[in-house]
PDB file of N, CA and C in Angstrom:
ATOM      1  N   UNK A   1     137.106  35.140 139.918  1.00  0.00           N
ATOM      2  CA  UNK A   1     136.731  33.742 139.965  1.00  0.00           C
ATOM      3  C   UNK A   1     135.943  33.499 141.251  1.00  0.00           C
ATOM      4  N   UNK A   2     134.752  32.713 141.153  1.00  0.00           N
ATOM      5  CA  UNK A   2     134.138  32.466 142.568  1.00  0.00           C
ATOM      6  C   UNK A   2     133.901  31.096 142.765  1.00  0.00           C
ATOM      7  N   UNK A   3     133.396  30.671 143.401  1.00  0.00           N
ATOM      8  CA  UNK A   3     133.098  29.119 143.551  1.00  0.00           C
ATOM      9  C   UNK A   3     132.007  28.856 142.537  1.00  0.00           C
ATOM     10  N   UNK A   4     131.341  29.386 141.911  1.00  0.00           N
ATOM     11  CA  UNK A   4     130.300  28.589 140.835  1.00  0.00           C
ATOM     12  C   UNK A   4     131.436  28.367 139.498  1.00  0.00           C
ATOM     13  N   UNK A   5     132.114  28.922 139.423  1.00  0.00           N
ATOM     14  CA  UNK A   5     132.964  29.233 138.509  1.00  0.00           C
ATOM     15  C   UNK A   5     133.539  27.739 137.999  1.00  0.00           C
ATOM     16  N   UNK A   6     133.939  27.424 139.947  1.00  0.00           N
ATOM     17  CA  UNK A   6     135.200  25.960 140.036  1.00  0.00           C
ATOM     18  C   UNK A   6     134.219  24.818 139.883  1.00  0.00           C
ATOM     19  N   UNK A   7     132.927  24.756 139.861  1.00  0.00           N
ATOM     20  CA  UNK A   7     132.334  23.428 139.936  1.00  0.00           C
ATOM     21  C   UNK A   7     132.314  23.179 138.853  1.00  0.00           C
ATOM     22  N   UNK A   8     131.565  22.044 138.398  1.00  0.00           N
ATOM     23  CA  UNK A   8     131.550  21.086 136.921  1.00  0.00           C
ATOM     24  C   UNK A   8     130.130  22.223 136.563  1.00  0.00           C
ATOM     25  N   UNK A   9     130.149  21.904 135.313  1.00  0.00           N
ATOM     26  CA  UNK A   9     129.148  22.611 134.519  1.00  0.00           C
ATOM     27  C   UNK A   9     127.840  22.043 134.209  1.00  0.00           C
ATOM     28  N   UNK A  10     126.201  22.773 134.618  1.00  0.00           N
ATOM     29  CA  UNK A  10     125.458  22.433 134.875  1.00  0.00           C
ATOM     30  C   UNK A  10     124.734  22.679 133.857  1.00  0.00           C
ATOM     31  N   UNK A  11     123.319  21.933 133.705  1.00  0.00           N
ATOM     32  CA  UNK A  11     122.628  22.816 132.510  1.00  0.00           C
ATOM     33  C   UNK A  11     122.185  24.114 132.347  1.00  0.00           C
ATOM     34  N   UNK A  12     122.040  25.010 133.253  1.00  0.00           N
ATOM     35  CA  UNK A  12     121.774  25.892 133.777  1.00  0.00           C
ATOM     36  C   UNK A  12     122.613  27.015 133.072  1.00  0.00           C
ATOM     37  N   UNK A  13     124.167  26.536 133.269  1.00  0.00           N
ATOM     38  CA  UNK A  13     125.209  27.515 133.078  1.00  0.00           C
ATOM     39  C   UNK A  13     125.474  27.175 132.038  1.00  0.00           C
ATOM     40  N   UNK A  14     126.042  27.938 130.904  1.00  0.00           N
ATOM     41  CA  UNK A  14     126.406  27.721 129.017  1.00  0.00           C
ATOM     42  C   UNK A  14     127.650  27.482 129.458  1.00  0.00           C
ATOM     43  N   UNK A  15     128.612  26.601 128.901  1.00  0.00           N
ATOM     44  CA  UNK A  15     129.840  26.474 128.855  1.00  0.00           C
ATOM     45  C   UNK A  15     130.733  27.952 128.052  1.00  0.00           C
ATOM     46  N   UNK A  16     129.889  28.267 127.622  1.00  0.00           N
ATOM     47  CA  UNK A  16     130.223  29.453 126.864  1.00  0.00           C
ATOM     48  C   UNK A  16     130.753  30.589 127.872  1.00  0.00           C
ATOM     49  N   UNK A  17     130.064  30.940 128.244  1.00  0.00           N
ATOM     50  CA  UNK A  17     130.237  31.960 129.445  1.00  0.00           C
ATOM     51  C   UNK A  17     130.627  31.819 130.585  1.00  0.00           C
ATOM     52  N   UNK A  18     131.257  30.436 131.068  1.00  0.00           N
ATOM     53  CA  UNK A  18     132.213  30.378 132.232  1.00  0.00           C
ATOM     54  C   UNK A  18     133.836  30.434 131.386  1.00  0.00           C
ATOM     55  N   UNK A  19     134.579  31.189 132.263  1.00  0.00           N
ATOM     56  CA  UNK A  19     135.716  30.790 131.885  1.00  0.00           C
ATOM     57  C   UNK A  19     136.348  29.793 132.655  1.00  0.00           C
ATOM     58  N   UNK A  20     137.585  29.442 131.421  1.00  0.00           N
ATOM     59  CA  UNK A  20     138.128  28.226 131.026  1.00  0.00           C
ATOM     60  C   UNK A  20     138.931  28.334 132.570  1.00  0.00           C
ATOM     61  N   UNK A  21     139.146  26.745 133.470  1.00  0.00           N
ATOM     62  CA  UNK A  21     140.343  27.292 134.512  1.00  0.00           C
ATOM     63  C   UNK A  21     141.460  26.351 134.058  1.00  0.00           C
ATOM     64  N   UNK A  22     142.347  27.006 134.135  1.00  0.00           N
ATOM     65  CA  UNK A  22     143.888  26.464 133.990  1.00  0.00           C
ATOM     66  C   UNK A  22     144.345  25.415 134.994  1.00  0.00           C
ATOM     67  N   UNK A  23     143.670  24.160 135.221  1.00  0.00           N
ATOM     68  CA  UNK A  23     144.158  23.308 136.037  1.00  0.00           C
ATOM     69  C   UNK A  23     145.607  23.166 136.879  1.00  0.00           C
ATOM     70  N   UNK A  24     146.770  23.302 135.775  1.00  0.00           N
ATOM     71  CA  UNK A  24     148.133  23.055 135.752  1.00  0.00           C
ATOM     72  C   UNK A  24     148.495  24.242 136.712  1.00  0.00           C
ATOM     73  N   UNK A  25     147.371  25.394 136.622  1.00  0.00           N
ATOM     74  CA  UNK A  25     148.243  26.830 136.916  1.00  0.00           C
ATOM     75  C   UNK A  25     147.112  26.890 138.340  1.00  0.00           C
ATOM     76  N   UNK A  26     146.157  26.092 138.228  1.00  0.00           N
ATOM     77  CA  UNK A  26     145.748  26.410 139.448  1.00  0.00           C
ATOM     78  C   UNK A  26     145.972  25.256 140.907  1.00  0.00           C
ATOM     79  N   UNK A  27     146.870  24.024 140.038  1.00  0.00           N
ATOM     80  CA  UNK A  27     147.465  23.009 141.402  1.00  0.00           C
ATOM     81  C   UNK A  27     148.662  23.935 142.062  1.00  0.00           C
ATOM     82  N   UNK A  28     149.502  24.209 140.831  1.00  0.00           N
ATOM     83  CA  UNK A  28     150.787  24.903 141.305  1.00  0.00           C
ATOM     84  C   UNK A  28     150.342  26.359 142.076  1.00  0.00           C
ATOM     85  N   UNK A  29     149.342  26.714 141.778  1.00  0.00           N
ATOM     86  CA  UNK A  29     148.909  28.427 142.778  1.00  0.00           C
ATOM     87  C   UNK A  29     148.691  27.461 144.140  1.00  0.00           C
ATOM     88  N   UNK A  30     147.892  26.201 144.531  1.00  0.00           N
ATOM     89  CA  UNK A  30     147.632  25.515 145.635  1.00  0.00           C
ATOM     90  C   UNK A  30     148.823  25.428 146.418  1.00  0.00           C
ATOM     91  N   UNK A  31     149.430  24.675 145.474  1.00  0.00           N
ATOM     92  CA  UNK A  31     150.845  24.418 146.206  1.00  0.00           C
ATOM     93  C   UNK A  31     151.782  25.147 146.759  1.00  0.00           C
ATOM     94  N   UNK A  32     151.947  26.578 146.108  1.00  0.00           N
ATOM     95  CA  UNK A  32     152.220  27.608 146.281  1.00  0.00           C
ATOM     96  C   UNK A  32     152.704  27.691 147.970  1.00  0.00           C
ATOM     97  N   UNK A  33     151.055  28.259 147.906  1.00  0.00           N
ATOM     98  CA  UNK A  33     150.109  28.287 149.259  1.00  0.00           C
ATOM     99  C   UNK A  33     150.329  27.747 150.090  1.00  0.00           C
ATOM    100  N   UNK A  34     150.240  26.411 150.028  1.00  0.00           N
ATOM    101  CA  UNK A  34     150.268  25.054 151.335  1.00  0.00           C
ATOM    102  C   UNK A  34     151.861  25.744 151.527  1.00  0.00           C
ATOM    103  N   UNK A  35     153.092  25.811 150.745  1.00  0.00           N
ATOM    104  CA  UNK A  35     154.314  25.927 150.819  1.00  0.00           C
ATOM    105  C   UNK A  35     153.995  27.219 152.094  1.00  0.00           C
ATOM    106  N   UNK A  36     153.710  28.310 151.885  1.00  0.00           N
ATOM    107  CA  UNK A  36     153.723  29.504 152.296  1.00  0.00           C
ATOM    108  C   UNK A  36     153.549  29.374 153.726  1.00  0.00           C
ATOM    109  N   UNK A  37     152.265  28.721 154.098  1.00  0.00           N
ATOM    110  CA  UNK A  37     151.812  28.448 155.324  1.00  0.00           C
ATOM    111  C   UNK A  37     152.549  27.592 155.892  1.00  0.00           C
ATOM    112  N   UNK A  38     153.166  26.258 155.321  1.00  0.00           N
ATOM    113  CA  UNK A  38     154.191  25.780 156.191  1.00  0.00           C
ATOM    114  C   UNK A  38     155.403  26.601 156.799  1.00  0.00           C
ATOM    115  N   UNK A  39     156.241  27.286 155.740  1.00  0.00           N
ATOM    116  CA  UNK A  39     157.033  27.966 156.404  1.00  0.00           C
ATOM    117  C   UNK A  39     156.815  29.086 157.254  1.00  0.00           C
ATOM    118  N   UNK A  40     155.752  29.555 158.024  1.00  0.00           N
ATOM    119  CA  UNK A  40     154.851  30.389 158.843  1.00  0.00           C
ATOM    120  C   UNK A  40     155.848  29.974 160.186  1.00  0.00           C
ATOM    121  N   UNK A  41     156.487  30.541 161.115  1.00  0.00           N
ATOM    122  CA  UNK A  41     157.156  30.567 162.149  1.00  0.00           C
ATOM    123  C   UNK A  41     155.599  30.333 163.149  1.00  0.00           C
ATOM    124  N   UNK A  42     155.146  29.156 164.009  1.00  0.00           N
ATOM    125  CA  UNK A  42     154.297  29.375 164.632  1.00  0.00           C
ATOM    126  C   UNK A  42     154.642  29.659 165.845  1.00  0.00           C
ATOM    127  N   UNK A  43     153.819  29.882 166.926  1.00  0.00           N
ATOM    128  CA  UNK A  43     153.906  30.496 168.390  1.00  0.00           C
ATOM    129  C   UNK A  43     155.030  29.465 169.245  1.00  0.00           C
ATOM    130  N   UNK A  44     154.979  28.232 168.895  1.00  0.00           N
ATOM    131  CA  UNK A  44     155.665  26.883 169.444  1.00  0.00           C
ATOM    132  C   UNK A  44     156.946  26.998 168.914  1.00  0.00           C
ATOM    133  N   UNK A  45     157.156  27.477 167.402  1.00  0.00           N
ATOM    134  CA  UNK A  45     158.898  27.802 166.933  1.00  0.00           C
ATOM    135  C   UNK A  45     159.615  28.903 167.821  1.00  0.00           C
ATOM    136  N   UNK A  46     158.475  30.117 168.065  1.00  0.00           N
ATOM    137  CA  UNK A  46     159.163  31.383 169.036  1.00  0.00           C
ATOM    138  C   UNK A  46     159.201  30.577 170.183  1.00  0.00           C
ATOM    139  N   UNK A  47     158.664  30.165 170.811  1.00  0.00           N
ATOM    140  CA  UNK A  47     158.676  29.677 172.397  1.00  0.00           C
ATOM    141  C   UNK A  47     160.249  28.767 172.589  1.00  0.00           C
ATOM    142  N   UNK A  48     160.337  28.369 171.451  1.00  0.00           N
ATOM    143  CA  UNK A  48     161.620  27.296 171.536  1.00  0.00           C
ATOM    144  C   UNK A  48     162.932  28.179 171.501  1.00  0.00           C
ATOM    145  N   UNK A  49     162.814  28.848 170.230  1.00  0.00           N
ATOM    146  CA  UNK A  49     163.848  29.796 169.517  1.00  0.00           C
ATOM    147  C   UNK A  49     164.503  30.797 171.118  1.00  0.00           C
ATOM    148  N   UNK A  50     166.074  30.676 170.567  1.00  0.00           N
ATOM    149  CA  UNK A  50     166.907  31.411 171.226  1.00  0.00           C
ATOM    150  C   UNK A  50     167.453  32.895 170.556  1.00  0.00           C
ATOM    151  N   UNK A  51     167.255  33.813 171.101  1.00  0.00           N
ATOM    152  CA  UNK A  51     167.637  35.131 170.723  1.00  0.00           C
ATOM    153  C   UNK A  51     168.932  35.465 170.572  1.00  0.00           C
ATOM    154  N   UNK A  52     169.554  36.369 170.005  1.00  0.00           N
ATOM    155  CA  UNK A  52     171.199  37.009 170.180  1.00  0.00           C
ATOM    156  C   UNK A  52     170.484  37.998 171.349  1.00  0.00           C
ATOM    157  N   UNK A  53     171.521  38.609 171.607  1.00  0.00           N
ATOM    158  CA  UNK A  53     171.506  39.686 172.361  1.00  0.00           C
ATOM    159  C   UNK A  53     170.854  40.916 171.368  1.00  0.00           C
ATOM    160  N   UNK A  54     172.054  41.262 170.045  1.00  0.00           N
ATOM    161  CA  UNK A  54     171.276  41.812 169.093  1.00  0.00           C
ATOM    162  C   UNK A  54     170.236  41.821 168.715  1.00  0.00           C
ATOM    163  N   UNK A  55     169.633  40.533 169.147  1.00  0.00           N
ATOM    164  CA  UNK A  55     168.118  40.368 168.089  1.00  0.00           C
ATOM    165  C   UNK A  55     166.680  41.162 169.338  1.00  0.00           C
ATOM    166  N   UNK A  56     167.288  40.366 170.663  1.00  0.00           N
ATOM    167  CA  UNK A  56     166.831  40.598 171.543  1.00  0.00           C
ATOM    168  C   UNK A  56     166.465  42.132 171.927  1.00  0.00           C
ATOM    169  N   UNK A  57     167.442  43.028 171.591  1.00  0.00           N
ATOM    170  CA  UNK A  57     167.890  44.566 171.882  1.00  0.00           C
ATOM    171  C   UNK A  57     166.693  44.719 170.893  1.00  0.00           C
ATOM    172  N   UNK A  58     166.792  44.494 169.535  1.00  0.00           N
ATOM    173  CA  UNK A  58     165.872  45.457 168.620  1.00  0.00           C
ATOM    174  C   UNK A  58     164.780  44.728 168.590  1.00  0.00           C
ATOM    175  N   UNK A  59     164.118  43.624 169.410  1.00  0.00           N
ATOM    176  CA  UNK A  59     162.658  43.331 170.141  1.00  0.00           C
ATOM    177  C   UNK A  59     162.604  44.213 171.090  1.00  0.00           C
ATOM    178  N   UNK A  60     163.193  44.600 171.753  1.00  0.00           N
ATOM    179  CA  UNK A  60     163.047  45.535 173.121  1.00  0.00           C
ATOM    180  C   UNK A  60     163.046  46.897 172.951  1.00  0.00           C
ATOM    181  N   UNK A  61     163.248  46.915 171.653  1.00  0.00           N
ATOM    182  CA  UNK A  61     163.858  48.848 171.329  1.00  0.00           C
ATOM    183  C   UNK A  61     164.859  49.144 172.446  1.00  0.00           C
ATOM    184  N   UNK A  62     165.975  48.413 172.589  1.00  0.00           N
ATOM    185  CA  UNK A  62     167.458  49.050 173.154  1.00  0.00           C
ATOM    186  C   UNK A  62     168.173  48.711 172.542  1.00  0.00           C
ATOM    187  N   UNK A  63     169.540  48.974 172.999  1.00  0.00           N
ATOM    188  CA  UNK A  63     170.509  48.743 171.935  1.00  0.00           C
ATOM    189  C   UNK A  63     171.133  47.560 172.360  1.00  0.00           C
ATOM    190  N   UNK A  64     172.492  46.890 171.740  1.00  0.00           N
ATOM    191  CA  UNK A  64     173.052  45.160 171.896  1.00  0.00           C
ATOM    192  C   UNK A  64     173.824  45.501 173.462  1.00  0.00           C
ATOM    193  N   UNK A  65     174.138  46.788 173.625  1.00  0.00           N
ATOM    194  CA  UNK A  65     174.721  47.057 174.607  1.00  0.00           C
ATOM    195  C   UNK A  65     174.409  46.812 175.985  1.00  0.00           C
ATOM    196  N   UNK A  66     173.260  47.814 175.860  1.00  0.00           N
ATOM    197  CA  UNK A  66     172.571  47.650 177.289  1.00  0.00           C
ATOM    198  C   UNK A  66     171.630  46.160 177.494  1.00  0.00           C
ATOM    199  N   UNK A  67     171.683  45.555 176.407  1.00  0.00           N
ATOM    200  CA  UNK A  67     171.243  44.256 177.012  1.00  0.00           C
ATOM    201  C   UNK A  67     172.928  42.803 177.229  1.00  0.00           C
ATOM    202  N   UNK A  68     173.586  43.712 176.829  1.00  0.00           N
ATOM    203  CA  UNK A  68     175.230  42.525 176.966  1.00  0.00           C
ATOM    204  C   UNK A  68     175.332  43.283 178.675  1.00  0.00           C
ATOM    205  N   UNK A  69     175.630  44.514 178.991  1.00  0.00           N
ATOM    206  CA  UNK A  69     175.684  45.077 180.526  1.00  0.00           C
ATOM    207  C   UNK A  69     174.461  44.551 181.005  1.00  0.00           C
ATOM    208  N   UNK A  70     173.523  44.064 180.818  1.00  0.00           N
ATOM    209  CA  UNK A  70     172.314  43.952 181.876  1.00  0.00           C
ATOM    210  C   UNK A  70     172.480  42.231 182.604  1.00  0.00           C
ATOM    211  N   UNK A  71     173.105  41.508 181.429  1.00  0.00           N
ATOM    212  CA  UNK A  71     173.100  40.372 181.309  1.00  0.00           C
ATOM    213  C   UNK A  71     174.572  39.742 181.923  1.00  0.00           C
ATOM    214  N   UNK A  72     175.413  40.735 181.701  1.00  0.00           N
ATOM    215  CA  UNK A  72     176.499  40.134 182.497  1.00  0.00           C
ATOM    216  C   UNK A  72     176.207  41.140 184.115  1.00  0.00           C
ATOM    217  N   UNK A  73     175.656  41.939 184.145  1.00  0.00           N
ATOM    218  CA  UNK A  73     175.404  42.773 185.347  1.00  0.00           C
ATOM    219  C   UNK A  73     174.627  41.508 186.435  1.00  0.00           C
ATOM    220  N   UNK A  74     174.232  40.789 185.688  1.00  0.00           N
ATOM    221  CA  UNK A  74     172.576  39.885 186.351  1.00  0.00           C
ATOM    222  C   UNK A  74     171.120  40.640 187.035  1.00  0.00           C
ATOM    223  N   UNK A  75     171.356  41.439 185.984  1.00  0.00           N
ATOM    224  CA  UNK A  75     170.279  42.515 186.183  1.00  0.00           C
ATOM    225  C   UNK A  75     168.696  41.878 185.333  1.00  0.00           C
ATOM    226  N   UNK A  76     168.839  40.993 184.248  1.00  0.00           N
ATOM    227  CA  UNK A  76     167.763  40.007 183.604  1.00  0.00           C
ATOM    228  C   UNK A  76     167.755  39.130 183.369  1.00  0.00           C
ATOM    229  N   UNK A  77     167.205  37.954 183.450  1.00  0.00           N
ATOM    230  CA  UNK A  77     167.798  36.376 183.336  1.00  0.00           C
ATOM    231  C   UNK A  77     167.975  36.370 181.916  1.00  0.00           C
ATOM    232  N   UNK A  78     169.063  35.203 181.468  1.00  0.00           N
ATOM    233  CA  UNK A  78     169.443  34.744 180.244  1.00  0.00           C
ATOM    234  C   UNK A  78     169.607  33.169 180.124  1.00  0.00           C
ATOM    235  N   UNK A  79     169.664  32.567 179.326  1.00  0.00           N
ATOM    236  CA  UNK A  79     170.526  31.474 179.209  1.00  0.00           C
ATOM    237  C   UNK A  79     171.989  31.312 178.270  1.00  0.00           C
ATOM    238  N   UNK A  80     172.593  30.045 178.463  1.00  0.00           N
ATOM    239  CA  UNK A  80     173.727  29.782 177.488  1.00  0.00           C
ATOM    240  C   UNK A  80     173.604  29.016 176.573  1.00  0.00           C
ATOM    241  N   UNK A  81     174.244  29.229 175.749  1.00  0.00           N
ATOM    242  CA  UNK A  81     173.961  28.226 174.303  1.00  0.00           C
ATOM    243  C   UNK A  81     175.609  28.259 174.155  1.00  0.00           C
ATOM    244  N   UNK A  82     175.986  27.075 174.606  1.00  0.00           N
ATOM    245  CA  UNK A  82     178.120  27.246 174.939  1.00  0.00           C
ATOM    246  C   UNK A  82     178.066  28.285 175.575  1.00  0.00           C
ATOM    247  N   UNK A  83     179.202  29.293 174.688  1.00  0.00           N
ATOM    248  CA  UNK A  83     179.449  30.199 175.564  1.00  0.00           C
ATOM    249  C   UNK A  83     178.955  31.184 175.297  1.00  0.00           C
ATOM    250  N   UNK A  84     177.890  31.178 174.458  1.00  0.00           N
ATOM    251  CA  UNK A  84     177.059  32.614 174.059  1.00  0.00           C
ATOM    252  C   UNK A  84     175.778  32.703 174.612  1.00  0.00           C
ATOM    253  N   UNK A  85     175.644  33.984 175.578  1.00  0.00           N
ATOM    254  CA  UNK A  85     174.213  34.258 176.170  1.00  0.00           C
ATOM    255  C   UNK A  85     173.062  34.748 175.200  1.00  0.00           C
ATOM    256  N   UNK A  86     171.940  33.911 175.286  1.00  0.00           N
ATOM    257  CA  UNK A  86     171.044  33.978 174.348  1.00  0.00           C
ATOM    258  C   UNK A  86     169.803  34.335 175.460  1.00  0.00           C
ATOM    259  N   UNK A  87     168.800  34.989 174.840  1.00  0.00           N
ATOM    260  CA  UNK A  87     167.239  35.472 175.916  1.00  0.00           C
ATOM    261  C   UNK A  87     166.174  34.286 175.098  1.00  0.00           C
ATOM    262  N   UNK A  88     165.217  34.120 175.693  1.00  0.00           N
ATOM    263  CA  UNK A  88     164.272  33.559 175.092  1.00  0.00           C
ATOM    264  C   UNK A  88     163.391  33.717 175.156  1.00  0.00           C
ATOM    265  N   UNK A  89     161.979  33.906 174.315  1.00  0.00           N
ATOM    266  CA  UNK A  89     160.397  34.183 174.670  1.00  0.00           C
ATOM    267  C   UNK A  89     160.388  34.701 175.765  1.00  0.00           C
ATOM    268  N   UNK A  90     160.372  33.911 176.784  1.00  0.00           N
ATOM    269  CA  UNK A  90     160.115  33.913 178.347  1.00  0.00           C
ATOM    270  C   UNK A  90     160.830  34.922 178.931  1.00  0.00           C
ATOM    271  N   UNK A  91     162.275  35.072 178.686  1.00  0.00           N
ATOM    272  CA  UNK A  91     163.017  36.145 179.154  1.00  0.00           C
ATOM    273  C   UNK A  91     163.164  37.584 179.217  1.00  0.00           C
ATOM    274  N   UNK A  92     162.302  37.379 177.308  1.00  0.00           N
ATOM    275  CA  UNK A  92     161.872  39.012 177.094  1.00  0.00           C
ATOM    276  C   UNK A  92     160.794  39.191 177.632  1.00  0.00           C
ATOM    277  N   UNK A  93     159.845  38.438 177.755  1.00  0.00           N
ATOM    278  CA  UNK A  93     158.552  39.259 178.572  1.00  0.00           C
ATOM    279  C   UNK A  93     158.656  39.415 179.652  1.00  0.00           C
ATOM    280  N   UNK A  94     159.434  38.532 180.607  1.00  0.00           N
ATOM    281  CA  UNK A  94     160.014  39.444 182.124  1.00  0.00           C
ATOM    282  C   UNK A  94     160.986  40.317 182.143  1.00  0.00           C
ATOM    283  N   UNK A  95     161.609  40.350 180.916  1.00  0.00           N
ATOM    284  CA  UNK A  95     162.371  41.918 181.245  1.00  0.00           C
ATOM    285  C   UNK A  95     161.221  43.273 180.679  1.00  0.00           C
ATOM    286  N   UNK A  96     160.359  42.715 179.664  1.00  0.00           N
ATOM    287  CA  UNK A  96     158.803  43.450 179.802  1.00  0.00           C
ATOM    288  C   UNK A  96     158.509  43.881 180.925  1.00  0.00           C
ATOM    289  N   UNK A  97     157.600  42.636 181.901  1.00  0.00           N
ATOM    290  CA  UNK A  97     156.585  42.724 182.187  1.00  0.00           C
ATOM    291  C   UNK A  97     158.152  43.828 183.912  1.00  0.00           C
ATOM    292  N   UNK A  98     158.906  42.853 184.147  1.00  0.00           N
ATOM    293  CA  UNK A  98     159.674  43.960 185.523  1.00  0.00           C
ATOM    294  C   UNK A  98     160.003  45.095 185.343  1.00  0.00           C
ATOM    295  N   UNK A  99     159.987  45.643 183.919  1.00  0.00           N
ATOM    296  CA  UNK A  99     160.543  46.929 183.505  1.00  0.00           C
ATOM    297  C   UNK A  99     159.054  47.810 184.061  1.00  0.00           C
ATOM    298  N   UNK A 100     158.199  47.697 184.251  1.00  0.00           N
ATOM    299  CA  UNK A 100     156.716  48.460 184.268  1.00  0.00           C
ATOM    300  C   UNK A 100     156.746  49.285 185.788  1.00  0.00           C
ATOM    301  N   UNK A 101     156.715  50.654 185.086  1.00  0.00           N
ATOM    302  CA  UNK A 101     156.411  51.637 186.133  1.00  0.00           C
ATOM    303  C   UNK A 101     154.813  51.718 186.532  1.00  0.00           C
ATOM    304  N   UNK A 102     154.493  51.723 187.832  1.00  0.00           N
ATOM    305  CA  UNK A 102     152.826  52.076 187.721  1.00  0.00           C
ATOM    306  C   UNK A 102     153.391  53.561 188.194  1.00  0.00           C
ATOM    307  N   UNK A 103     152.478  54.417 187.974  1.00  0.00           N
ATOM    308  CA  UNK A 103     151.815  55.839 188.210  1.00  0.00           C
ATOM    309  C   UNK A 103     151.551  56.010 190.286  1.00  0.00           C
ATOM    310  N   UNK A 104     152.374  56.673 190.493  1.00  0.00           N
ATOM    311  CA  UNK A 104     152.515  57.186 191.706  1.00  0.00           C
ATOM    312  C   UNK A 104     150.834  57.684 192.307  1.00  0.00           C
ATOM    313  N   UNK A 105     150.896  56.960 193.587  1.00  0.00           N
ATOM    314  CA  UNK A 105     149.351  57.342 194.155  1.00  0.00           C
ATOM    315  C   UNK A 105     149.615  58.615 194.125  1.00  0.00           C
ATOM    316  N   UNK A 106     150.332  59.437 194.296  1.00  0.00           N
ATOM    317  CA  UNK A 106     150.244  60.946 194.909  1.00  0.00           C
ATOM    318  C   UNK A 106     150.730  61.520 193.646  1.00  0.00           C
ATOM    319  N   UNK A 107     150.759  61.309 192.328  1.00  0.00           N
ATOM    320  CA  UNK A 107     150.911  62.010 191.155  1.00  0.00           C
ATOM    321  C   UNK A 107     150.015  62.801 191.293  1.00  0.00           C
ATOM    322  N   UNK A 108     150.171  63.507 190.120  1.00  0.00           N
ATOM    323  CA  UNK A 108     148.695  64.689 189.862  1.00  0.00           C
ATOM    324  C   UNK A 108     148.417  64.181 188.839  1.00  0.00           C
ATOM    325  N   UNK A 109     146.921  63.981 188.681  1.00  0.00           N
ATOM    326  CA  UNK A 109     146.001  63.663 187.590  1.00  0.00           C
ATOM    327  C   UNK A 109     146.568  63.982 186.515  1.00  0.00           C
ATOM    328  N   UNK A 110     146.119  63.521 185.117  1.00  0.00           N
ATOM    329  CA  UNK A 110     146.525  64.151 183.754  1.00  0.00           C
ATOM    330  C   UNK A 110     144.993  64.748 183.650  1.00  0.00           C
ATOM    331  N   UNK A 111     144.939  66.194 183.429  1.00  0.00           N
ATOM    332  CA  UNK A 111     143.890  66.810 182.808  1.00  0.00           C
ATOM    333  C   UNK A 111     143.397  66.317 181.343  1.00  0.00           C
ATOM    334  N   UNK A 112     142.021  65.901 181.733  1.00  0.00           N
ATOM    335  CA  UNK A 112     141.474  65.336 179.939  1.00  0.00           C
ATOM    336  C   UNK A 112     140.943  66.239 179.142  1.00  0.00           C
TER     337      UNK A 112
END
């Protein structure tokens, strides 16, 4: 189907040889759609959203462990939600961005 397809029919084009469109089947494919994209988690839902520890661990590739010891250690910031420590957006990218080794001035080159 292309867009000459969806317009009204011209003299040009035989009614014959466009096919027929299914109105009924093509509001509900719309609607579909619009549905789909609303429920889309945008950048502003993550920024808000609070993590488990669990959820947090398998964003980070570690396990629930070493982020429950890091967090009661005060080794990465967290917040509380009652009495359960939750990470957020912000929290995982500074346990990102502080986790970063640079490369020792006095390493030896990697041969290319």
């Amino acid at each position: 189907m292309t867009r000459k397809n969806l317009g009204p029919p011209n003299a040009s084009t035989p009614t014959e040889s466009r096919p027929a469109v299914d109105e009924p089947t093509l509001i509900l494919r719309l609607a579909e759609v619009v549905e789909q994209l609303a429920a889309r988690q945008t950048a502003a839902d993550l920024e808000l959203r609070c993590f488990t520890p669990a959820k947090a661990a398998e964003i980070l590739g570690k396990t629930e462990n070493w982020v429950l010891e890091a967090i009661y250690e005060g080794r990465i910031p967290y917040t509380r939600v009652g009495k359960s420590p939750r990470l957020t957006a912000a929290h995982i990218r500074w346990i990102q961005a502080h986790g970063e080794q640079l490369p020792n001035k006095y390493a030896k080159p990697v041969a290319a």
